[in-house]
PDB file of N, CA and C in Angstrom:
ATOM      1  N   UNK A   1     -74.849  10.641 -43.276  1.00  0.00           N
ATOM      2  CA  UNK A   1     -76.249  10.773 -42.921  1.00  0.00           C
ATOM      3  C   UNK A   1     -76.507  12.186 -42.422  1.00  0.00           C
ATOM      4  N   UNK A   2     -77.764  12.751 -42.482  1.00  0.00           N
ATOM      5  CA  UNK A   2     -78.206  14.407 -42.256  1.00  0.00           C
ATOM      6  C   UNK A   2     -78.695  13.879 -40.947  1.00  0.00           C
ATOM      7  N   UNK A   3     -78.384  14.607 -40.251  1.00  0.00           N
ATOM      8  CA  UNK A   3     -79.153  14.705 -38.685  1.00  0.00           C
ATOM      9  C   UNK A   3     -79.605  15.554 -38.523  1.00  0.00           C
ATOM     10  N   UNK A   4     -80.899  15.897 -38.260  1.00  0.00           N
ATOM     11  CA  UNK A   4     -81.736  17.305 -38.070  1.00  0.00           C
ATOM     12  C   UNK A   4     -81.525  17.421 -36.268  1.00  0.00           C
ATOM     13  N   UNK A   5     -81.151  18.382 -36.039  1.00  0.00           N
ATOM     14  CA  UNK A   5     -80.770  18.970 -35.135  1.00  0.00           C
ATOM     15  C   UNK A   5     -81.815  20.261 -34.394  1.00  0.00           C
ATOM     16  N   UNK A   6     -82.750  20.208 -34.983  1.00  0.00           N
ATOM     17  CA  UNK A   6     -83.228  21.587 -34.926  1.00  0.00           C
ATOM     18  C   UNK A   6     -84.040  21.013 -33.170  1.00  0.00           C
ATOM     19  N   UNK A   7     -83.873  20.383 -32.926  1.00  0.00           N
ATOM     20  CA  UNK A   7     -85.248  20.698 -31.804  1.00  0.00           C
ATOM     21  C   UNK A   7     -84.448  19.158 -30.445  1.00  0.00           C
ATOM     22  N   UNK A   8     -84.510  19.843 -29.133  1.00  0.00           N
ATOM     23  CA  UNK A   8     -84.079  19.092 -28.140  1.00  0.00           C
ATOM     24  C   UNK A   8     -83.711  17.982 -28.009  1.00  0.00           C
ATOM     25  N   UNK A   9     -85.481  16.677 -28.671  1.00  0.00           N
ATOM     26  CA  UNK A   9     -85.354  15.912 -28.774  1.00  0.00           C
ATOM     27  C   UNK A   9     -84.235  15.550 -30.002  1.00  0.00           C
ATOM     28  N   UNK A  10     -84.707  15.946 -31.063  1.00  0.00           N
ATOM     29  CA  UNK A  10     -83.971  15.484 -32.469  1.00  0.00           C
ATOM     30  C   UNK A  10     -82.246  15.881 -31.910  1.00  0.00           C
ATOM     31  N   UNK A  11     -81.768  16.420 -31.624  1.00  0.00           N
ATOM     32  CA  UNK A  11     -80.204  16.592 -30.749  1.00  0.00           C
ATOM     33  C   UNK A  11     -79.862  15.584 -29.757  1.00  0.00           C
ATOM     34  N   UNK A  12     -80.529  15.256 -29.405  1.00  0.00           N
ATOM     35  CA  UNK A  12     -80.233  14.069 -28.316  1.00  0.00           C
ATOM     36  C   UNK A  12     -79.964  12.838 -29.242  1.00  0.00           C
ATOM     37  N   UNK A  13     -81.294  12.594 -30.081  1.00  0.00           N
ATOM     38  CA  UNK A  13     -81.520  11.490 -30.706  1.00  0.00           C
ATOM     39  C   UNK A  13     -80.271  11.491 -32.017  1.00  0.00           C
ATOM     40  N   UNK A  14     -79.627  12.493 -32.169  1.00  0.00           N
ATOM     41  CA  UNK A  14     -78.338  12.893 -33.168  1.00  0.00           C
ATOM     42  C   UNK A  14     -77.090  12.186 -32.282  1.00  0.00           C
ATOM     43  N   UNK A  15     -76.850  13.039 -30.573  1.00  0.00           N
ATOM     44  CA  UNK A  15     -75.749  12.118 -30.441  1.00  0.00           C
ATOM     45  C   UNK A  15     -75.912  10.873 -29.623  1.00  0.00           C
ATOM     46  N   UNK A  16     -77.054  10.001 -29.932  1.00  0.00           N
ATOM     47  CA  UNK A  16     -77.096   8.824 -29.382  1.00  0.00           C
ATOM     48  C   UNK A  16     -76.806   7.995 -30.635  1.00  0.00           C
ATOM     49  N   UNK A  17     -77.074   8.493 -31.899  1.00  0.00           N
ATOM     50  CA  UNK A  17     -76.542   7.853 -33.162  1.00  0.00           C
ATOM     51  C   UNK A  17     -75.063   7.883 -33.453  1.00  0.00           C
ATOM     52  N   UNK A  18     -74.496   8.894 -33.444  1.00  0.00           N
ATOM     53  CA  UNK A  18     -73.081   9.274 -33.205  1.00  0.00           C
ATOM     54  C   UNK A  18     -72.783   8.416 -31.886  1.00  0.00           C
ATOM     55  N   UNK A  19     -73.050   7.493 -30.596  1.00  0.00           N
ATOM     56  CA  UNK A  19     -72.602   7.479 -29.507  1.00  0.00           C
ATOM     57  C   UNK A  19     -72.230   6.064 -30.422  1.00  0.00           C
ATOM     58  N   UNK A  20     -73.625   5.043 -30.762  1.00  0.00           N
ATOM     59  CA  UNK A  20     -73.599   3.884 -31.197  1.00  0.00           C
ATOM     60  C   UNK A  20     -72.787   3.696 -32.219  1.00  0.00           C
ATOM     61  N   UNK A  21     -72.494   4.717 -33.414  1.00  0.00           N
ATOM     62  CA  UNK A  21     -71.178   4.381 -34.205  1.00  0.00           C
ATOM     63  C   UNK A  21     -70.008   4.063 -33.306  1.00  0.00           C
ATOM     64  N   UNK A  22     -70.105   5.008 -32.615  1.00  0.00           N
ATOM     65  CA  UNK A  22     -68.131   5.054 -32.056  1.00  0.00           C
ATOM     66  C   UNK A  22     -68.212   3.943 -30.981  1.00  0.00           C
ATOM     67  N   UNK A  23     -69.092   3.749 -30.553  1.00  0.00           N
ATOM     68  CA  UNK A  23     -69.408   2.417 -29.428  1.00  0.00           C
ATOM     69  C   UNK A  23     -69.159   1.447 -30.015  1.00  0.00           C
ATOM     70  N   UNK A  24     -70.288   0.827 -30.631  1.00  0.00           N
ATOM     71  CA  UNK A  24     -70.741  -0.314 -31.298  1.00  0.00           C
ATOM     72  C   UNK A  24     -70.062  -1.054 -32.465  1.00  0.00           C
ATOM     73  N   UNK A  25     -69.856   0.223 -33.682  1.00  0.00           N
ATOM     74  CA  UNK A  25     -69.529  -0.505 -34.412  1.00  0.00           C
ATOM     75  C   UNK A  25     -67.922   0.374 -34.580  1.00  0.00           C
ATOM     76  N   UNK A  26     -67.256   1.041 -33.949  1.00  0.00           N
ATOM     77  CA  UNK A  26     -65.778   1.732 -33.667  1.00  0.00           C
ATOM     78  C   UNK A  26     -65.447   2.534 -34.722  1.00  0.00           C
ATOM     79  N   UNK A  27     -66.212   3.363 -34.941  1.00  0.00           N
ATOM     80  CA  UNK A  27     -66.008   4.331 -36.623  1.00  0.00           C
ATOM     81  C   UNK A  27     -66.351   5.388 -35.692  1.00  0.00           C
ATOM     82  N   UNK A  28     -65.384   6.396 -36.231  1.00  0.00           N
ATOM     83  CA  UNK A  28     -65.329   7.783 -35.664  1.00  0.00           C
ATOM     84  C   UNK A  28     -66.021   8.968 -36.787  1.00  0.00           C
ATOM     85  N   UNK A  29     -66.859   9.928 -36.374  1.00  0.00           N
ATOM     86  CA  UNK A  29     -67.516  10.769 -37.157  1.00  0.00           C
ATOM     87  C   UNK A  29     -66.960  12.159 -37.340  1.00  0.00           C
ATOM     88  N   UNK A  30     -66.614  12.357 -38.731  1.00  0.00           N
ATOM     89  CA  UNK A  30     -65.573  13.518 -39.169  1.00  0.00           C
ATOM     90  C   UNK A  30     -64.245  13.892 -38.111  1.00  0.00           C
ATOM     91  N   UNK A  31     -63.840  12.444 -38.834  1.00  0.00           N
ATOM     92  CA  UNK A  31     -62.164  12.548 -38.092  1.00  0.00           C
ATOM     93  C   UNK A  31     -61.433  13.218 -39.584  1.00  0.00           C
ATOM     94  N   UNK A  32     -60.721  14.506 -39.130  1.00  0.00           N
ATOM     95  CA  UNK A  32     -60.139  15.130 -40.053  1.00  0.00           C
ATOM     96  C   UNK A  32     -58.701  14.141 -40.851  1.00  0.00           C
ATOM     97  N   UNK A  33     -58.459  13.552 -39.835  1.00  0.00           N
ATOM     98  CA  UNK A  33     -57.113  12.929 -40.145  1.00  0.00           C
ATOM     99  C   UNK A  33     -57.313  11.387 -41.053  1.00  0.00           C
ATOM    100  N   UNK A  34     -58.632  11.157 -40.646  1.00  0.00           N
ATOM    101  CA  UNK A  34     -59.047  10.006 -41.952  1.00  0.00           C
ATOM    102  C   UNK A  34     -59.422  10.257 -42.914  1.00  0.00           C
ATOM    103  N   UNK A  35     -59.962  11.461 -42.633  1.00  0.00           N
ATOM    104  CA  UNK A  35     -60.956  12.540 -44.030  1.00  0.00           C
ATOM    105  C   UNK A  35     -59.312  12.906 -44.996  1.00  0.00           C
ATOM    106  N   UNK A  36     -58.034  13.222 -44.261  1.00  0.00           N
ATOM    107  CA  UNK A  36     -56.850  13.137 -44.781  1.00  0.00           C
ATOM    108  C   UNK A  36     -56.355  12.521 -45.783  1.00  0.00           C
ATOM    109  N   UNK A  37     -56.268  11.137 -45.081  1.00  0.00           N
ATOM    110  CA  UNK A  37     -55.506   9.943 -45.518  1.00  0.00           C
ATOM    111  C   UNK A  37     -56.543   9.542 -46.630  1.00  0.00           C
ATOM    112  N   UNK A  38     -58.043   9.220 -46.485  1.00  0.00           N
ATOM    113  CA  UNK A  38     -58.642   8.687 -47.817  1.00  0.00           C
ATOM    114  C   UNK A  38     -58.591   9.881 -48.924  1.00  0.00           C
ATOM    115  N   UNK A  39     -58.514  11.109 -48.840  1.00  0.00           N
ATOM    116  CA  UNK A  39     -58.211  11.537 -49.916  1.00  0.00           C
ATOM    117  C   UNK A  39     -56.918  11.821 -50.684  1.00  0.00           C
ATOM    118  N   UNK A  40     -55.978  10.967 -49.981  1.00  0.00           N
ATOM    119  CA  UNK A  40     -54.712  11.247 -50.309  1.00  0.00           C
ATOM    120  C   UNK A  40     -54.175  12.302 -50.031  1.00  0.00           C
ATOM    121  N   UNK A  41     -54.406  13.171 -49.367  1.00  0.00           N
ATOM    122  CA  UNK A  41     -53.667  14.736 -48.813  1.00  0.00           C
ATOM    123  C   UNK A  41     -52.288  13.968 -47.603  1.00  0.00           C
ATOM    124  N   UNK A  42     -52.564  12.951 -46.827  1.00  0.00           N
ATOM    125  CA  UNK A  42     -51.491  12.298 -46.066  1.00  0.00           C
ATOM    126  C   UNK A  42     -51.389  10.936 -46.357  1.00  0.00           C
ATOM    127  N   UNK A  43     -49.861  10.505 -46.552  1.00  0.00           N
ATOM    128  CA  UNK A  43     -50.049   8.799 -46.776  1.00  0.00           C
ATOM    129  C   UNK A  43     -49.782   8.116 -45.436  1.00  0.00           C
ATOM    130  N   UNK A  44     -49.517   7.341 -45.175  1.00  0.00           N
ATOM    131  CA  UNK A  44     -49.884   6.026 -44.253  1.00  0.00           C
ATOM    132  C   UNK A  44     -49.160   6.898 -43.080  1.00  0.00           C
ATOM    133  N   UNK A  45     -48.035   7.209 -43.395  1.00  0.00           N
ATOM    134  CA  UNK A  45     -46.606   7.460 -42.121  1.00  0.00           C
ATOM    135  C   UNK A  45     -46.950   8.916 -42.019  1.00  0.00           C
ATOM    136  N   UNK A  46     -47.702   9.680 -42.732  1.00  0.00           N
ATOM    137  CA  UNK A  46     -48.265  10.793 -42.177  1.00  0.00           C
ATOM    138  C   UNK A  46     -49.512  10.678 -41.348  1.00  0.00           C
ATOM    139  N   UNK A  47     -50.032   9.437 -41.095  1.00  0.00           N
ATOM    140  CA  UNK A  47     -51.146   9.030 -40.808  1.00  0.00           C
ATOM    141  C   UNK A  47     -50.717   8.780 -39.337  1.00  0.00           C
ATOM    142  N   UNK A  48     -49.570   7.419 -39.548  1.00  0.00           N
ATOM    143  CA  UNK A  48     -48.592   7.428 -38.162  1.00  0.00           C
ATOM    144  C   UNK A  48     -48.275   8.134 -37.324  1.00  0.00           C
ATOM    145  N   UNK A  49     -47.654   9.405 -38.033  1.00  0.00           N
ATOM    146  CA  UNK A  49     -47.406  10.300 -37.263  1.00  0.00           C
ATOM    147  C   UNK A  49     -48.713  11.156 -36.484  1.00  0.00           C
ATOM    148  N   UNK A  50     -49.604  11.359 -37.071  1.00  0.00           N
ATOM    149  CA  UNK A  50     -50.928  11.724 -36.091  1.00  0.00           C
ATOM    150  C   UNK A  50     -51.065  10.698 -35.499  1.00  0.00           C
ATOM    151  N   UNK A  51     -50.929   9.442 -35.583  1.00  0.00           N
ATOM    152  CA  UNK A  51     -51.640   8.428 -34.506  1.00  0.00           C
ATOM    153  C   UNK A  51     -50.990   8.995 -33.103  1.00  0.00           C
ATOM    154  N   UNK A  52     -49.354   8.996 -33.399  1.00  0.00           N
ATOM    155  CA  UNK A  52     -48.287   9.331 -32.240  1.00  0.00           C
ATOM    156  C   UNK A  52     -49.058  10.180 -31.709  1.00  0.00           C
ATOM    157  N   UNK A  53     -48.861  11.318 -32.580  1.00  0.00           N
ATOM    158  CA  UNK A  53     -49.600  12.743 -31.700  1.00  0.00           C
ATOM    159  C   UNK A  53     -50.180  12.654 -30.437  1.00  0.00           C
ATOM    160  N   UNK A  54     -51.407  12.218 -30.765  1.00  0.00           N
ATOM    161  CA  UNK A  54     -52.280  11.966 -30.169  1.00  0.00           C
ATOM    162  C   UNK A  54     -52.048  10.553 -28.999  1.00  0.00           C
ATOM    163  N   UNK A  55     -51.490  10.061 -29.166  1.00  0.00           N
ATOM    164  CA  UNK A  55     -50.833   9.180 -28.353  1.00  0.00           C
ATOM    165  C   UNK A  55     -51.637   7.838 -27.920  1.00  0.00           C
ATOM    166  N   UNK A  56     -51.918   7.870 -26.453  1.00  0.00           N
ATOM    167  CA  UNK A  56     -53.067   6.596 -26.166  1.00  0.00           C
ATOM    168  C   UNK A  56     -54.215   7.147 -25.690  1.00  0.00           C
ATOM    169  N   UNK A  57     -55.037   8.339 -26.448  1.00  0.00           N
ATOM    170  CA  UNK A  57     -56.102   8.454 -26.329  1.00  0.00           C
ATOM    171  C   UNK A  57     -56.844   7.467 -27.182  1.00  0.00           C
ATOM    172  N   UNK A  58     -57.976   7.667 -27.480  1.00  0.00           N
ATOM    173  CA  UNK A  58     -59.132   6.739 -27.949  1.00  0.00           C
ATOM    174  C   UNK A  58     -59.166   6.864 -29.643  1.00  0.00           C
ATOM    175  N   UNK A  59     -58.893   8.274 -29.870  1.00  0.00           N
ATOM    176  CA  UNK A  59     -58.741   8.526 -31.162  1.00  0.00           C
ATOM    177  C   UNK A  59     -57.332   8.611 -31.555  1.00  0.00           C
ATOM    178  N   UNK A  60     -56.223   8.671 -30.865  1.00  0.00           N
ATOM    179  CA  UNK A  60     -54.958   8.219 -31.447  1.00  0.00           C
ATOM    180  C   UNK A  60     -54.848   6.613 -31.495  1.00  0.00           C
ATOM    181  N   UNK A  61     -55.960   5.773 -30.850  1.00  0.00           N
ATOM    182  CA  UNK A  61     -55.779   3.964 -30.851  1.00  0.00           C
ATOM    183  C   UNK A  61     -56.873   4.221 -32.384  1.00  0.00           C
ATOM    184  N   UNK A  62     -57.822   4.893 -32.823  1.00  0.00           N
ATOM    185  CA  UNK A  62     -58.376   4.768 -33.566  1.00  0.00           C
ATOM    186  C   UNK A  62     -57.574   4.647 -34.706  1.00  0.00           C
ATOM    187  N   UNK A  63     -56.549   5.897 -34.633  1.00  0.00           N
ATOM    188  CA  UNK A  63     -55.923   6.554 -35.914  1.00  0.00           C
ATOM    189  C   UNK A  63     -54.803   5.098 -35.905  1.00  0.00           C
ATOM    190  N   UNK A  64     -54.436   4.834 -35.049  1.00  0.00           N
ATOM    191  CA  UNK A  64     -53.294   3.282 -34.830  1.00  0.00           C
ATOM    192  C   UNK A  64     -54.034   2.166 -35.856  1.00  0.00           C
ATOM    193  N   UNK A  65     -55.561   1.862 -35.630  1.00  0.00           N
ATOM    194  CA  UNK A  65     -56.365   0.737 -35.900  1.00  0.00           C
ATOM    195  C   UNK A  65     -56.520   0.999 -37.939  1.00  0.00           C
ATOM    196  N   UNK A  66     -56.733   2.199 -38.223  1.00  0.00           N
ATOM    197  CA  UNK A  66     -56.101   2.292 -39.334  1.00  0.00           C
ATOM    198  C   UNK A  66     -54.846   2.482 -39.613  1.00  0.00           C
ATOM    199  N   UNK A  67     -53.750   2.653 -39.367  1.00  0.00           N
ATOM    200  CA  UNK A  67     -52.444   2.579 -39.962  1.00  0.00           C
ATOM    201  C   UNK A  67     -52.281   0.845 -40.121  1.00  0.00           C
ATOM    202  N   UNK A  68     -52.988   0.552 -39.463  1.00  0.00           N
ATOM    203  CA  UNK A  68     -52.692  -1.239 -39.727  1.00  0.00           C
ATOM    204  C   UNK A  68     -52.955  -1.608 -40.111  1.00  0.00           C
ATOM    205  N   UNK A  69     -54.687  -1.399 -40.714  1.00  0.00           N
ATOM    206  CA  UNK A  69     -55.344  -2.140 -41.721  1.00  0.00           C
ATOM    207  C   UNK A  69     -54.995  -1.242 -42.992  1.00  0.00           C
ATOM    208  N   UNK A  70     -53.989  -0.068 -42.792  1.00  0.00           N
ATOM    209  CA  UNK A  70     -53.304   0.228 -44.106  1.00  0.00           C
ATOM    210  C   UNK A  70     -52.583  -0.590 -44.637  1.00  0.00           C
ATOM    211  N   UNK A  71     -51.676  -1.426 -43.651  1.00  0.00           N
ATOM    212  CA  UNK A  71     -50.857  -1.974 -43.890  1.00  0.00           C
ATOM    213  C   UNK A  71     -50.739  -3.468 -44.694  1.00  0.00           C
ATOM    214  N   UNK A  72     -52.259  -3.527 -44.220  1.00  0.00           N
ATOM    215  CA  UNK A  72     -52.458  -5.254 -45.248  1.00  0.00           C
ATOM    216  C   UNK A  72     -53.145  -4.928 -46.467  1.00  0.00           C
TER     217      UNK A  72
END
């Protein structure tokens, strides 16, 4: 989706849309390391291995929540 950004309000109203993805429905916006893995540049256990990285932050449990539903 384009988010116009140009003006105070419209920026606010950009990351309250971005807040409700990663809230609500748990999808992260231009995660490089998924942008990765779906194009095939990393497979699953390269995927793993960034989850590690990153460890038990929010986006290394993210990068975890796909290596698993890689897995089925």
């Amino acid at each position: 989706a384009w988010l116009d950004t140009g003006t105070h309000a419209s920026l606010l109203d950009a990351g309250n849309f971005v807040r409700t993805l990663t809230d609500r429905q748990g999808l992260q916006v231009g995660s490089p390391d998924e942008i990765a893995y779906a194009a095939g540049w990393i497979d699953r256990d390269g995927l793993a291995a960034r989850a590690k990285l990153f460890g038990k932050t929010g986006y290394g449990a993210y990068l975890d929540r796909l290596v698993s539903d890689a897995e089925h």
